[in-house]
Protein backbone atom coordinates (compact mmCIF):
# COMPACT_ATOMS: atom_id res chain seq x y z
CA UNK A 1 1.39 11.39 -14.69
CA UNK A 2 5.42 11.32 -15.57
CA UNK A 3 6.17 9.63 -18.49
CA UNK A 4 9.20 9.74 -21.15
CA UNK A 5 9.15 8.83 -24.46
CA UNK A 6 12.04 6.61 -25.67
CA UNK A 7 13.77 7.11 -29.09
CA UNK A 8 11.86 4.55 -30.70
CA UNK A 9 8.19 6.39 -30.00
CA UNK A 10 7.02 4.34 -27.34
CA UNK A 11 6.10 5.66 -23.72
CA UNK A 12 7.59 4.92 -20.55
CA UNK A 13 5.28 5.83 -17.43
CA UNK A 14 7.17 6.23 -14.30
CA UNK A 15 6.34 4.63 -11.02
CA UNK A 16 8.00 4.16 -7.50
CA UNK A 17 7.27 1.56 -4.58
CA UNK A 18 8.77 1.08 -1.14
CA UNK A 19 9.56 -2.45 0.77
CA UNK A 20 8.70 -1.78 4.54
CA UNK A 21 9.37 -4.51 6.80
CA UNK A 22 8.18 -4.70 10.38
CA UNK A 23 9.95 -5.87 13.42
CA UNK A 24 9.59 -9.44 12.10
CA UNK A 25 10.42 -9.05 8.99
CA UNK A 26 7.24 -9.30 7.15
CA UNK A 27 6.73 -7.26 3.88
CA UNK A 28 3.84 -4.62 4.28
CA UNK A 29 1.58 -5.31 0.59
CA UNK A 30 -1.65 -3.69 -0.64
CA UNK A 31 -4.05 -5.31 -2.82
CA UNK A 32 -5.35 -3.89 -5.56
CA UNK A 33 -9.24 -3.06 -5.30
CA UNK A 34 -9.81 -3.35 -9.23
CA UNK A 35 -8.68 -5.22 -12.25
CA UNK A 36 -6.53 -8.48 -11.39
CA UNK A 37 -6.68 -7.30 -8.14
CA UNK A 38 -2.58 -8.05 -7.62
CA UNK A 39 -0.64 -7.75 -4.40
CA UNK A 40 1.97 -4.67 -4.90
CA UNK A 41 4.23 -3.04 -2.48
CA UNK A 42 2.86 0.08 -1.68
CA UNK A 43 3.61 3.48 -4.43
CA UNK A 44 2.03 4.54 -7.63
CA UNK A 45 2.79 6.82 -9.98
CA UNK A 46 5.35 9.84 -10.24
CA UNK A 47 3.04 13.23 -10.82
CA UNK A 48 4.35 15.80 -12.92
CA UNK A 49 7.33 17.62 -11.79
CA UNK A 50 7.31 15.50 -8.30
CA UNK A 51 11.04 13.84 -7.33
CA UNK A 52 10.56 9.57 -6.80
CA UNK A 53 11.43 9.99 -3.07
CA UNK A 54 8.55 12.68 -3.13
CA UNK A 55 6.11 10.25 -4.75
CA UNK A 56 6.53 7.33 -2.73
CA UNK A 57 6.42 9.04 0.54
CA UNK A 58 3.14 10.39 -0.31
CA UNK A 59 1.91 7.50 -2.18
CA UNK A 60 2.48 5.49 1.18
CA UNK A 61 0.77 7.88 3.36
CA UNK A 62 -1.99 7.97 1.07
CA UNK A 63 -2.26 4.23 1.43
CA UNK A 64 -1.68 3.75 4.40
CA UNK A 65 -2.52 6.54 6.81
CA UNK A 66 1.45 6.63 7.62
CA UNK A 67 4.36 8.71 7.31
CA UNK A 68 7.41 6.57 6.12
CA UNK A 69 11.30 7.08 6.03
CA UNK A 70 13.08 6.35 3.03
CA UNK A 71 16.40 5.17 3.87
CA UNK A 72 17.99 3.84 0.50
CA UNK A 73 17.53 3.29 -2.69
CA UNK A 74 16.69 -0.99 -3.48
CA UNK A 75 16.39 -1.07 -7.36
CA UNK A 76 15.13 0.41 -10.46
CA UNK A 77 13.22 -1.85 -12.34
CA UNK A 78 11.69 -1.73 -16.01
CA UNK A 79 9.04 -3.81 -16.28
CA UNK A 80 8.63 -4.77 -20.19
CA UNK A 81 6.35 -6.84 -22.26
CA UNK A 82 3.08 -7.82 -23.44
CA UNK A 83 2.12 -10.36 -21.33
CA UNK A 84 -1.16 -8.85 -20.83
CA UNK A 85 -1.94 -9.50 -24.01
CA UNK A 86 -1.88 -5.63 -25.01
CA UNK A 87 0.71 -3.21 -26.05
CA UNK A 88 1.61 -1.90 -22.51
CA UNK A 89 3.55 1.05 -22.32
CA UNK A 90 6.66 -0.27 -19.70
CA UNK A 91 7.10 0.73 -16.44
CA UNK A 92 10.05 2.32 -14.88
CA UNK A 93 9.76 1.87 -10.85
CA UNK A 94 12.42 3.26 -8.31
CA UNK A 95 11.57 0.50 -5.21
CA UNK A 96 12.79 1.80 -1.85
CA UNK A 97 13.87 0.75 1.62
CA UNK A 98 11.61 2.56 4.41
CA UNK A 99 10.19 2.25 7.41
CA UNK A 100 6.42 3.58 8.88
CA UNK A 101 6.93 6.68 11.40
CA UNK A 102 4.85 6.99 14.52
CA UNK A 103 2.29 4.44 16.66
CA UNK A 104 -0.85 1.98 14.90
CA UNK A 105 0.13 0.29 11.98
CA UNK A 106 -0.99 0.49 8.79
CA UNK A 107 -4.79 1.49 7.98
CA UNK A 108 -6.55 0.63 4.48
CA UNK A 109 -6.65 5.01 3.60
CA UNK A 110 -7.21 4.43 -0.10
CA UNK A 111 -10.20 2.29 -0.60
CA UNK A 112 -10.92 2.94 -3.82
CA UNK A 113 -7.30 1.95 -5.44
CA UNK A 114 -6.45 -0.67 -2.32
CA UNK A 115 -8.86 -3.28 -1.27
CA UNK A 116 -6.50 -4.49 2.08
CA UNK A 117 -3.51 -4.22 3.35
CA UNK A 118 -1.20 -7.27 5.26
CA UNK A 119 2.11 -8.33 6.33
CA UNK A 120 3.58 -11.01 4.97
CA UNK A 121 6.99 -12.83 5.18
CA UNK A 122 9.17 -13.06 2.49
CA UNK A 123 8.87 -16.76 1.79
CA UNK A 124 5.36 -16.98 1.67
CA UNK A 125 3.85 -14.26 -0.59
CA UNK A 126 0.23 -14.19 -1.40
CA UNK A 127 -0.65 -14.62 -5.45
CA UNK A 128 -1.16 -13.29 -7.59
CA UNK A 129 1.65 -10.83 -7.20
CA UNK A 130 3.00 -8.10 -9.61
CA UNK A 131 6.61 -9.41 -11.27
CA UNK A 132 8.00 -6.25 -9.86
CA UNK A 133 7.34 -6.71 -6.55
CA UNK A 134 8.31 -10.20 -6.40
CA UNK A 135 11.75 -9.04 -7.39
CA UNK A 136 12.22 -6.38 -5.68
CA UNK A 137 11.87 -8.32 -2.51
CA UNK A 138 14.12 -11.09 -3.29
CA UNK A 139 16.75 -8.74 -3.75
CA UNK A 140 15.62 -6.39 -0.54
CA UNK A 141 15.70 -9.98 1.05
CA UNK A 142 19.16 -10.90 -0.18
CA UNK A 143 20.66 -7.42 0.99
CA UNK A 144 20.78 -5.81 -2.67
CA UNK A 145 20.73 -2.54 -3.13
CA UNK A 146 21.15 0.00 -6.59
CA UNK A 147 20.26 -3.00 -8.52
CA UNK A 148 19.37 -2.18 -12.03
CA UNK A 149 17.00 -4.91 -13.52
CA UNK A 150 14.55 -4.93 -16.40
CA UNK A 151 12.33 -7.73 -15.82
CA UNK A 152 8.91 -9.32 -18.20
CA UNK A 153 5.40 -8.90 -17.17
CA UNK A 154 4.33 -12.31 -16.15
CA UNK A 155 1.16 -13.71 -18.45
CA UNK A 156 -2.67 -11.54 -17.54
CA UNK A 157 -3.40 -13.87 -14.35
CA UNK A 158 -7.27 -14.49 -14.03
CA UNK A 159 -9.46 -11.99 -12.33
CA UNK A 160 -10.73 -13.32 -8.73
CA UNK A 161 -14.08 -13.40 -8.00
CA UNK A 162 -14.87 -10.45 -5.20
């Protein structure tokens, strides 16, 4: 796992994520198969000594089965606060632009971190949905890109029933 540690002590894990929009314009989101179980845009976590472009690539193929083409750079956004009620570390996430190479679409590939997969459109996102990815598509949407944002963790939403 990347992380840095800022001059005041505390950590700051590093994370990427990719908007992918199909011919219509839908988003492609994953759900998370544990914990609040929020809809993300597909990435994880930067591994040690890995580049961003590197991580999401591979996080995206290891979601969804897919190789993907990153083609620019949307935002890098820190996500900051408590609002989980615990002293998070923040998040740094690079979100790309990219697109799914080759035939099929997208197959659930990681079962144990993502518990489905869908396309949605941009004005009619499922909930609960991570703060991060809800802003990095309203940008994406509004044509943004190298947008530099640091944006609050919205408040621990309840944990749905499975």
């Amino acid at each position: 796992m990347s992380y840095s540690t800022l001059s005041n002590g505390s950590h700051v894990t590093s994370a990427v994520a990719a908007v992918i929009e199909d011919a219509a314009g839908r988003v492609l989101l994953c759900r998370q198969a544990g914990g609040h179980q929020l809809w993300g845009l597909p990435g994880g976590r930067i591994r040690e000594a890995e580049s961003p472009v590197h991580a999401v690539i591979r996080d995206i193929r290891e979601e969804t089965g897919l190789e993907a083409e990153i083609t620019e750079l949307i935002g890098l956004y820190q996500l900051t606060g408590d609002g989980c009620g615990a002293a998070t570390p923040d998040l740094f996430v690079h979100v790309f632009r990219g697109r799914l190479d080759g035939g099929g679409g997208p197959a659930l590939n990681a079962p144990g971190r993502i518990s489905s997969l869908a396309w949605h459109t941009p004005d009619n996102l499922p909930t609960p949905l991570t703060v991060t990815t809800r802003t990095a598509i309203a940008d994406a949407t509004a044509g943004q890109t190298g947008v530099i944002r640091e944006v609050e963790r919205d408040p621990e939403p309840e944990v749905v029933d499975a």
